[in-house]
PDB file of N, CA and C in Angstrom:
ATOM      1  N   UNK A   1      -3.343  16.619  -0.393  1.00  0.00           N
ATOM      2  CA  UNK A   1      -2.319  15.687  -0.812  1.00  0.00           C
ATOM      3  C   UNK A   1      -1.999  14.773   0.370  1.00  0.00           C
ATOM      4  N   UNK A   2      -2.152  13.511   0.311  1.00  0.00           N
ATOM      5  CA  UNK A   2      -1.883  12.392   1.022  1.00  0.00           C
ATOM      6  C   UNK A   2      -0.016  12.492   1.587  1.00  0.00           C
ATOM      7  N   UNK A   3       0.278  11.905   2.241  1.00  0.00           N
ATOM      8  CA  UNK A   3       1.438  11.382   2.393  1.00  0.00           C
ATOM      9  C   UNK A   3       2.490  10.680   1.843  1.00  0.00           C
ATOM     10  N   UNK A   4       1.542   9.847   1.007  1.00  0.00           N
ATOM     11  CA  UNK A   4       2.216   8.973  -0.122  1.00  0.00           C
ATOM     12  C   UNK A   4       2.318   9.843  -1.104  1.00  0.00           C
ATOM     13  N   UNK A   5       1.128  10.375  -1.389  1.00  0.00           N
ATOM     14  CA  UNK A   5       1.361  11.895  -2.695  1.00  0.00           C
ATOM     15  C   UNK A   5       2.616  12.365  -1.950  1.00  0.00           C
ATOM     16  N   UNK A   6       2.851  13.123  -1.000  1.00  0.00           N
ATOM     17  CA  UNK A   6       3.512  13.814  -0.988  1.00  0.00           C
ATOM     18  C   UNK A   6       5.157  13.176  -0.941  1.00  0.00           C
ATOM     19  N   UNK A   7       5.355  11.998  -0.762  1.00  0.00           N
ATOM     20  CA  UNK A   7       6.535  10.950  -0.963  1.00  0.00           C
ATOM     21  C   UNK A   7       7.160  10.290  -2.036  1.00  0.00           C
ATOM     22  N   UNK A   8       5.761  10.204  -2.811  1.00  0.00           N
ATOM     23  CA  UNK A   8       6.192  10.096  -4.611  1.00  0.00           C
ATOM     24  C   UNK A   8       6.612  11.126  -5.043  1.00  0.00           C
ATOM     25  N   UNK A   9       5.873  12.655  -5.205  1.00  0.00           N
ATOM     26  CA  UNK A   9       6.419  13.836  -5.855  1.00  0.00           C
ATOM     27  C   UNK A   9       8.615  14.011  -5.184  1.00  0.00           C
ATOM     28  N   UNK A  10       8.415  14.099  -3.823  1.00  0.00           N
ATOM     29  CA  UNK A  10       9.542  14.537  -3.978  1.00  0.00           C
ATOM     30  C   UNK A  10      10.722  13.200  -4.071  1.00  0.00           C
ATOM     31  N   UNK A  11      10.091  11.807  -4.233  1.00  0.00           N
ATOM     32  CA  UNK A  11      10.940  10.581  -4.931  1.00  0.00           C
ATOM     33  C   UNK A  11      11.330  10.932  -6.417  1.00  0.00           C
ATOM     34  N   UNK A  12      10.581  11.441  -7.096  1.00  0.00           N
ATOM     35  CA  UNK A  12      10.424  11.280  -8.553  1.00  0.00           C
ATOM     36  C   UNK A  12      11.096  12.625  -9.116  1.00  0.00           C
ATOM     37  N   UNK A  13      11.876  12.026 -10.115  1.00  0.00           N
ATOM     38  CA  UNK A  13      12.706  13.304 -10.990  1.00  0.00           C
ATOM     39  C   UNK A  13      11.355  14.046 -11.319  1.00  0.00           C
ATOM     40  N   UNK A  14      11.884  15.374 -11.498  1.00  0.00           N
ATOM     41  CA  UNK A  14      10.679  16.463 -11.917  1.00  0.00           C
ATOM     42  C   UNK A  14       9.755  16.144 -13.000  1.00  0.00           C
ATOM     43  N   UNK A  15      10.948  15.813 -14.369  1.00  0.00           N
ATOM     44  CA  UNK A  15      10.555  15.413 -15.860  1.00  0.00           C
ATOM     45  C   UNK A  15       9.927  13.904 -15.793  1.00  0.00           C
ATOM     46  N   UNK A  16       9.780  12.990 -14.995  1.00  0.00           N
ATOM     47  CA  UNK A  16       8.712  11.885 -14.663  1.00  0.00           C
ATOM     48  C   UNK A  16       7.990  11.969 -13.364  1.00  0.00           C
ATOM     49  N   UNK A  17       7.780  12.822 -13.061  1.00  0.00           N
ATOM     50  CA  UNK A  17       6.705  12.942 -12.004  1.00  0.00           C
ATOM     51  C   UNK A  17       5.402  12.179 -12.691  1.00  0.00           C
ATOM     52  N   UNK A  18       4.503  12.871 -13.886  1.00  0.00           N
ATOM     53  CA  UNK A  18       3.482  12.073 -14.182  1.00  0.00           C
ATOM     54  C   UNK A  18       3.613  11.108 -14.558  1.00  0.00           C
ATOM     55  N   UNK A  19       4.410  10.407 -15.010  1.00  0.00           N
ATOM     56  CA  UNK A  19       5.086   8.543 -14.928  1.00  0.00           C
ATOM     57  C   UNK A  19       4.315   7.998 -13.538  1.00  0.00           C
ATOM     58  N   UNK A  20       5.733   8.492 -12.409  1.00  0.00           N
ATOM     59  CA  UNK A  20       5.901   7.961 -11.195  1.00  0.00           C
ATOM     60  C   UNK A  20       4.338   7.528 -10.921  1.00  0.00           C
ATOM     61  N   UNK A  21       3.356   8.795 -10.623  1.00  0.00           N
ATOM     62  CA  UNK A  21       2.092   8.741 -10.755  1.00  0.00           C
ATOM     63  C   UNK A  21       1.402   7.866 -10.587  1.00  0.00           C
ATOM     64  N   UNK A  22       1.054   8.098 -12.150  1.00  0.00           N
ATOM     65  CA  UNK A  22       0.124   7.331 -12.983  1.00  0.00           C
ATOM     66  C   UNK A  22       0.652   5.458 -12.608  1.00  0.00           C
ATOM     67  N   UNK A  23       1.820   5.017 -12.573  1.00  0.00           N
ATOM     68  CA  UNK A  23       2.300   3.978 -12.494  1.00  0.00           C
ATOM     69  C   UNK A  23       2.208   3.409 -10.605  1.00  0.00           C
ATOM     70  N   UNK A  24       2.146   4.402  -9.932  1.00  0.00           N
ATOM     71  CA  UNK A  24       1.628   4.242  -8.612  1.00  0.00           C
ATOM     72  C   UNK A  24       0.097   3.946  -8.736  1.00  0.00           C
ATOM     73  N   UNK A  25      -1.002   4.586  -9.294  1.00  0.00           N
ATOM     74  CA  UNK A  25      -2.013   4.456  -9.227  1.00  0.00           C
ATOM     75  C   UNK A  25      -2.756   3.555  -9.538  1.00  0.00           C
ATOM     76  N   UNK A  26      -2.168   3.015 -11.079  1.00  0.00           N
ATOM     77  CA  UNK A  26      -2.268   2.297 -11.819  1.00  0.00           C
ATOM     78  C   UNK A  26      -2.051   0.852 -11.121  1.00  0.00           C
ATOM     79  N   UNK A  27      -0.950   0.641  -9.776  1.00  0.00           N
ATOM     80  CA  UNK A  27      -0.686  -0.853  -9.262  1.00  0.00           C
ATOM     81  C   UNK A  27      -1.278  -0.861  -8.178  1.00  0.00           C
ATOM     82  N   UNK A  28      -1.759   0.432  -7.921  1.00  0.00           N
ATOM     83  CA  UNK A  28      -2.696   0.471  -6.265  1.00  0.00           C
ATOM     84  C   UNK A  28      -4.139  -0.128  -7.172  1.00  0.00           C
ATOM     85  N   UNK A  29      -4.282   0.034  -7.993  1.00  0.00           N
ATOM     86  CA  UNK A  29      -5.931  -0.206  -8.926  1.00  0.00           C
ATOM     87  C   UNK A  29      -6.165  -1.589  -8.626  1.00  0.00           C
ATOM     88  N   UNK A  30      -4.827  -2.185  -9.397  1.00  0.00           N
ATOM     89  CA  UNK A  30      -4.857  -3.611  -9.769  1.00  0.00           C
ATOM     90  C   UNK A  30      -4.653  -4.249  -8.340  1.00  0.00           C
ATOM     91  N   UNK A  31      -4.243  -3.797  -7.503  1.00  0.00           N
ATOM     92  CA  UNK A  31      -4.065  -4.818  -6.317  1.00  0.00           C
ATOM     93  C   UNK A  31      -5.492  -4.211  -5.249  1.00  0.00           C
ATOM     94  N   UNK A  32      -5.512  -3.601  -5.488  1.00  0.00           N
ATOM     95  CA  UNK A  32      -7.345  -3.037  -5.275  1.00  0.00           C
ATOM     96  C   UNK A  32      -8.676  -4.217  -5.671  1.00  0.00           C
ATOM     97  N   UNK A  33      -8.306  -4.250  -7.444  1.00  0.00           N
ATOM     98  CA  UNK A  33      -9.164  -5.506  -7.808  1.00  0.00           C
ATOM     99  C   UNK A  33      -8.714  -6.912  -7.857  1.00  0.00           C
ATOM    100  N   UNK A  34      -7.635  -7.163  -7.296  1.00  0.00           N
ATOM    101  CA  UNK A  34      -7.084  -8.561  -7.173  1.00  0.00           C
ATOM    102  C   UNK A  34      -7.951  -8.786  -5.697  1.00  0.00           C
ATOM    103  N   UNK A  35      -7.590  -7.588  -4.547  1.00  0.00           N
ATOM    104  CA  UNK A  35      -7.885  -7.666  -3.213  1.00  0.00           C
ATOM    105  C   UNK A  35      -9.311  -8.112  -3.139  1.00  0.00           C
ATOM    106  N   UNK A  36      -9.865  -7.104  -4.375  1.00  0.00           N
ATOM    107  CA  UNK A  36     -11.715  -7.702  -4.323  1.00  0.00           C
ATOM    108  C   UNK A  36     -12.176  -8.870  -4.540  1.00  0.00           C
ATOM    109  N   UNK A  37     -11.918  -9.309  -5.716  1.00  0.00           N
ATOM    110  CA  UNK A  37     -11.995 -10.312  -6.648  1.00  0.00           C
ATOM    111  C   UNK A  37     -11.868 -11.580  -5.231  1.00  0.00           C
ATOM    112  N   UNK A  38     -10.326 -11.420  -4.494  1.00  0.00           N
ATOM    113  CA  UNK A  38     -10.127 -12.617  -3.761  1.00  0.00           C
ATOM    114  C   UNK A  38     -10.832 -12.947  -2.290  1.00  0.00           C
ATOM    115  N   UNK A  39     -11.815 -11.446  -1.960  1.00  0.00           N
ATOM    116  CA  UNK A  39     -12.450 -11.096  -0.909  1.00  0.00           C
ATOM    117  C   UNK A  39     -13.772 -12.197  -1.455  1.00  0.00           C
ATOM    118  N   UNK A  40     -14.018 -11.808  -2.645  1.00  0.00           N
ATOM    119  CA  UNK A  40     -15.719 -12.274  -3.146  1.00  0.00           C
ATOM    120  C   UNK A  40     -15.502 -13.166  -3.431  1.00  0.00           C
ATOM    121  N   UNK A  41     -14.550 -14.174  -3.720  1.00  0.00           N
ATOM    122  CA  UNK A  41     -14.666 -16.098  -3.634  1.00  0.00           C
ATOM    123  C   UNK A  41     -14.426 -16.222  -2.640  1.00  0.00           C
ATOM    124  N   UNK A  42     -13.908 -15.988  -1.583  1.00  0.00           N
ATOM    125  CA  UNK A  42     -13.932 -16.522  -0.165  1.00  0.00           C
ATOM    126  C   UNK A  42     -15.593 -16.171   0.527  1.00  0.00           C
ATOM    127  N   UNK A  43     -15.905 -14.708   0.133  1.00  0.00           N
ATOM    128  CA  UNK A  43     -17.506 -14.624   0.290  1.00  0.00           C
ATOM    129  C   UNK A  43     -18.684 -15.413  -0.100  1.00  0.00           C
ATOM    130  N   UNK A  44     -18.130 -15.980  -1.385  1.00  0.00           N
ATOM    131  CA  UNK A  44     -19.594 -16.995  -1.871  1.00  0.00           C
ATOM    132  C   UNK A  44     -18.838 -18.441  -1.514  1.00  0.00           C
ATOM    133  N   UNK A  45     -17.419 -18.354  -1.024  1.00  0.00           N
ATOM    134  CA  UNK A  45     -16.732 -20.080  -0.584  1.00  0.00           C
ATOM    135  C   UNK A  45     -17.584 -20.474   0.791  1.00  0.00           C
ATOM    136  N   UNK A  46     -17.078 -19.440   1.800  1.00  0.00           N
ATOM    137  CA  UNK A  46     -17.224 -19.874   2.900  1.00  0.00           C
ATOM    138  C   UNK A  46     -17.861 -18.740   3.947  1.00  0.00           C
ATOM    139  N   UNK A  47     -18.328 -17.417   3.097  1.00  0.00           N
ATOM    140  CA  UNK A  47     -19.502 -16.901   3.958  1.00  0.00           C
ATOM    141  C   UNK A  47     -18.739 -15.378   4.711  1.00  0.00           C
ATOM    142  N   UNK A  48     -19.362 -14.096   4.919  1.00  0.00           N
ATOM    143  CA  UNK A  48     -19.068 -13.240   5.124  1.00  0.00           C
ATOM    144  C   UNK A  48     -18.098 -13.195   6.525  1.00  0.00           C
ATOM    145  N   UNK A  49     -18.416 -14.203   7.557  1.00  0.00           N
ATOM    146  CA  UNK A  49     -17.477 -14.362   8.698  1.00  0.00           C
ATOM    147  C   UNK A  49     -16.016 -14.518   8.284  1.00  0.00           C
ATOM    148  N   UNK A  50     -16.041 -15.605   7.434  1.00  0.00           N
ATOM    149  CA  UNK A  50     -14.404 -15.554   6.598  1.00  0.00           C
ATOM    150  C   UNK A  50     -13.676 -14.561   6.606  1.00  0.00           C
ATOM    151  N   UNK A  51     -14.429 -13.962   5.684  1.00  0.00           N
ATOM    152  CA  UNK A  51     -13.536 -13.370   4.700  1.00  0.00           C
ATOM    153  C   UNK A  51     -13.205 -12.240   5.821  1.00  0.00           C
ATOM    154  N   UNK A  52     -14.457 -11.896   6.699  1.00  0.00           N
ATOM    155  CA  UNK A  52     -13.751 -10.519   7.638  1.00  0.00           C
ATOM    156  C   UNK A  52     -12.489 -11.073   8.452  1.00  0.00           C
ATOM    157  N   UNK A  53     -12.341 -12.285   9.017  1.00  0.00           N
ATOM    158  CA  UNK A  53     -11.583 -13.012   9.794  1.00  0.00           C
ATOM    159  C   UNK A  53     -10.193 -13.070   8.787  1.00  0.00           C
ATOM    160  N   UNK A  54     -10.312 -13.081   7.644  1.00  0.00           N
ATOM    161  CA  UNK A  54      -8.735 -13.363   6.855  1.00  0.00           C
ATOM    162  C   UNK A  54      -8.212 -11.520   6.327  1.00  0.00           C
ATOM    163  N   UNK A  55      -9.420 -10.743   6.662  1.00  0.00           N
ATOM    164  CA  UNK A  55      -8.737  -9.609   6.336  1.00  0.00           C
ATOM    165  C   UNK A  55      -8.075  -8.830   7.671  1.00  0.00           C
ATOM    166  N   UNK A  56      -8.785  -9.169   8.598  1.00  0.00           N
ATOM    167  CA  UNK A  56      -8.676  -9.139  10.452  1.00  0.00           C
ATOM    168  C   UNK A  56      -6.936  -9.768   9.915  1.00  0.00           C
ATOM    169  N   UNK A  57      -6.732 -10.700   9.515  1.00  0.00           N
ATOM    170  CA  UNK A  57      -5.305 -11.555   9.944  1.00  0.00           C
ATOM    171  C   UNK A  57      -4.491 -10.852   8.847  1.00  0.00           C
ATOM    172  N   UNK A  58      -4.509 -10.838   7.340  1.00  0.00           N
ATOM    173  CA  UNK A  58      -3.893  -9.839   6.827  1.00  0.00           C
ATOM    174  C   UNK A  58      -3.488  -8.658   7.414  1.00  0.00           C
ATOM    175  N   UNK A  59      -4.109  -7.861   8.053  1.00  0.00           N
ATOM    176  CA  UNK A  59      -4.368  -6.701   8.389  1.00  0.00           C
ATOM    177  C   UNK A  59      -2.993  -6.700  10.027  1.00  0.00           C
ATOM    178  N   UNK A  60      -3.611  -7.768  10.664  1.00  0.00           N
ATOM    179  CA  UNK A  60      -2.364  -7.947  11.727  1.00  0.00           C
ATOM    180  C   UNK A  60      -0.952  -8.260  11.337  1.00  0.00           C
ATOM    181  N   UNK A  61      -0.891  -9.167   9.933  1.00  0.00           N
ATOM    182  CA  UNK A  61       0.397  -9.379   9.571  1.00  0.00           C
ATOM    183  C   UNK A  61       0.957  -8.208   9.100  1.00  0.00           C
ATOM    184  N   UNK A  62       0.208  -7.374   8.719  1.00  0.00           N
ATOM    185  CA  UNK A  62       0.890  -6.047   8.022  1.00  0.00           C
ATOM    186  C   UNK A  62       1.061  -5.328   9.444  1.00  0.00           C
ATOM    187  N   UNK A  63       0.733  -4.950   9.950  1.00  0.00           N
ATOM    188  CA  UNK A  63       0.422  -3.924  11.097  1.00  0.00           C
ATOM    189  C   UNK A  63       1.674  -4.544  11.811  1.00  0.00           C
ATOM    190  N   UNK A  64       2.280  -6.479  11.767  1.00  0.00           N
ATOM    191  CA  UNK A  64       3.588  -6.766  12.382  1.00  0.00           C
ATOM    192  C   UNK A  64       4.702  -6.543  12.006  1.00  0.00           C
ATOM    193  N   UNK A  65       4.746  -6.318  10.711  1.00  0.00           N
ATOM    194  CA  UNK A  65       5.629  -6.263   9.760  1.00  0.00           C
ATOM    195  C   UNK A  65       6.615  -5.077   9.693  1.00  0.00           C
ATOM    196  N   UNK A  66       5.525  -3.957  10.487  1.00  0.00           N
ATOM    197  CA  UNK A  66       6.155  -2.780  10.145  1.00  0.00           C
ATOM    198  C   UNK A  66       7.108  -2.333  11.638  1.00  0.00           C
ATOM    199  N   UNK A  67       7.329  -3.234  12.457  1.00  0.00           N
ATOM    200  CA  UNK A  67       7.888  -3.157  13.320  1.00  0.00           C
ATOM    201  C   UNK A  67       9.273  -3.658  13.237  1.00  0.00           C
ATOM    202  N   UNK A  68       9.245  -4.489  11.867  1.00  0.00           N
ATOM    203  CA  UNK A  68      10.871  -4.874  11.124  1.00  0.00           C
ATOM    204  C   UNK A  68      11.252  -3.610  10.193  1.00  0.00           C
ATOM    205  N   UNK A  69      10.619  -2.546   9.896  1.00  0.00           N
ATOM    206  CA  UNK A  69      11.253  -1.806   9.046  1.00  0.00           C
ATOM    207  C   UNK A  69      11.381  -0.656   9.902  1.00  0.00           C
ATOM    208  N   UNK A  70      13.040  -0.135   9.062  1.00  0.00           N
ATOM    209  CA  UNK A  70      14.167   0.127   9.587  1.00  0.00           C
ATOM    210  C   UNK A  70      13.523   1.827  10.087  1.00  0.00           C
ATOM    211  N   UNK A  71      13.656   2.668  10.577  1.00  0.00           N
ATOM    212  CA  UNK A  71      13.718   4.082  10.772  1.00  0.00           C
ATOM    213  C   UNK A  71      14.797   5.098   9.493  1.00  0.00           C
ATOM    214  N   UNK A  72      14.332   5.885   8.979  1.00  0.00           N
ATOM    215  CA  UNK A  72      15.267   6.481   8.480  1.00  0.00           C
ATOM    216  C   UNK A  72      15.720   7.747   9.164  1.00  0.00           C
ATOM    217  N   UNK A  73      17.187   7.959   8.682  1.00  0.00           N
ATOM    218  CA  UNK A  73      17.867   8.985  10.143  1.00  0.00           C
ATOM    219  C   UNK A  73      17.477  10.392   8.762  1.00  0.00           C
ATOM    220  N   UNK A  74      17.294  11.252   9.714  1.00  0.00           N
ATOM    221  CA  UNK A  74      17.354  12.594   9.351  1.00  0.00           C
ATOM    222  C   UNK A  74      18.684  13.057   8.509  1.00  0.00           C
ATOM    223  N   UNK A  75      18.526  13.825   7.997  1.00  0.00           N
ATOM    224  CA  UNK A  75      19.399  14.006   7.072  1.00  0.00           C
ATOM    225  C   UNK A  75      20.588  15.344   8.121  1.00  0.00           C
ATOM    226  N   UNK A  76      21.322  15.422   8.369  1.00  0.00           N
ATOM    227  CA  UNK A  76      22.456  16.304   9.281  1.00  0.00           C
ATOM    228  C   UNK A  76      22.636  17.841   8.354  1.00  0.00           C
ATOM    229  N   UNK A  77      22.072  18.861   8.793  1.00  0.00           N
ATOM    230  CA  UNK A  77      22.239  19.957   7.769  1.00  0.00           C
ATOM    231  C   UNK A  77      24.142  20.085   7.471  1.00  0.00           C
ATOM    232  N   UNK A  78      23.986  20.832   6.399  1.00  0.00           N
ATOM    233  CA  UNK A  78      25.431  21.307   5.658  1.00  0.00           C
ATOM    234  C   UNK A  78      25.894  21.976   6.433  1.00  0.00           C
ATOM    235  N   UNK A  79      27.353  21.843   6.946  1.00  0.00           N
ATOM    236  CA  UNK A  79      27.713  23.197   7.963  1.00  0.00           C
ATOM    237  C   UNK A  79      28.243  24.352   6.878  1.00  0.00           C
TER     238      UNK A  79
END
């Protein structure tokens, strides 16, 4: 079990767990084949250097991004 598996199960009420799921998987798919789809017209636009060079820069904007999101604090046990 992944990380994200293991972040959805304990996000998700018990009685929609296979919802949560299936509806995670289901938008990782589609942005999977959007990601392809927009990889392979830039491949037959302007040639395999491209497209590695715009996923290289995607890839840095994400990797910057996550230096704006916040830390979450531990939860303080019950006394």
């Amino acid at each position: 079990m992944t990380f994200c598996d293991a972040t959805l199960a304990d996000a998700a009420p018990p009685n929609l767990r296979g919802t949560a799921f299936g509806l995670y998987y289901f938008c990782t798919g589609l942005a999977s084949l959007a990601a392809s789809a927009v990889a392979g017209m830039v491949w037959s636009a302007a040639g395999p250097s491209q497209t590695f060079l715009i996923g290289a820069a995607v890839a840095a904007l994400a990797a910057g991004t996550v230096v704006f999101v916040p830390l979450r604090q531990a939860a303080e046990p019950a006394p």
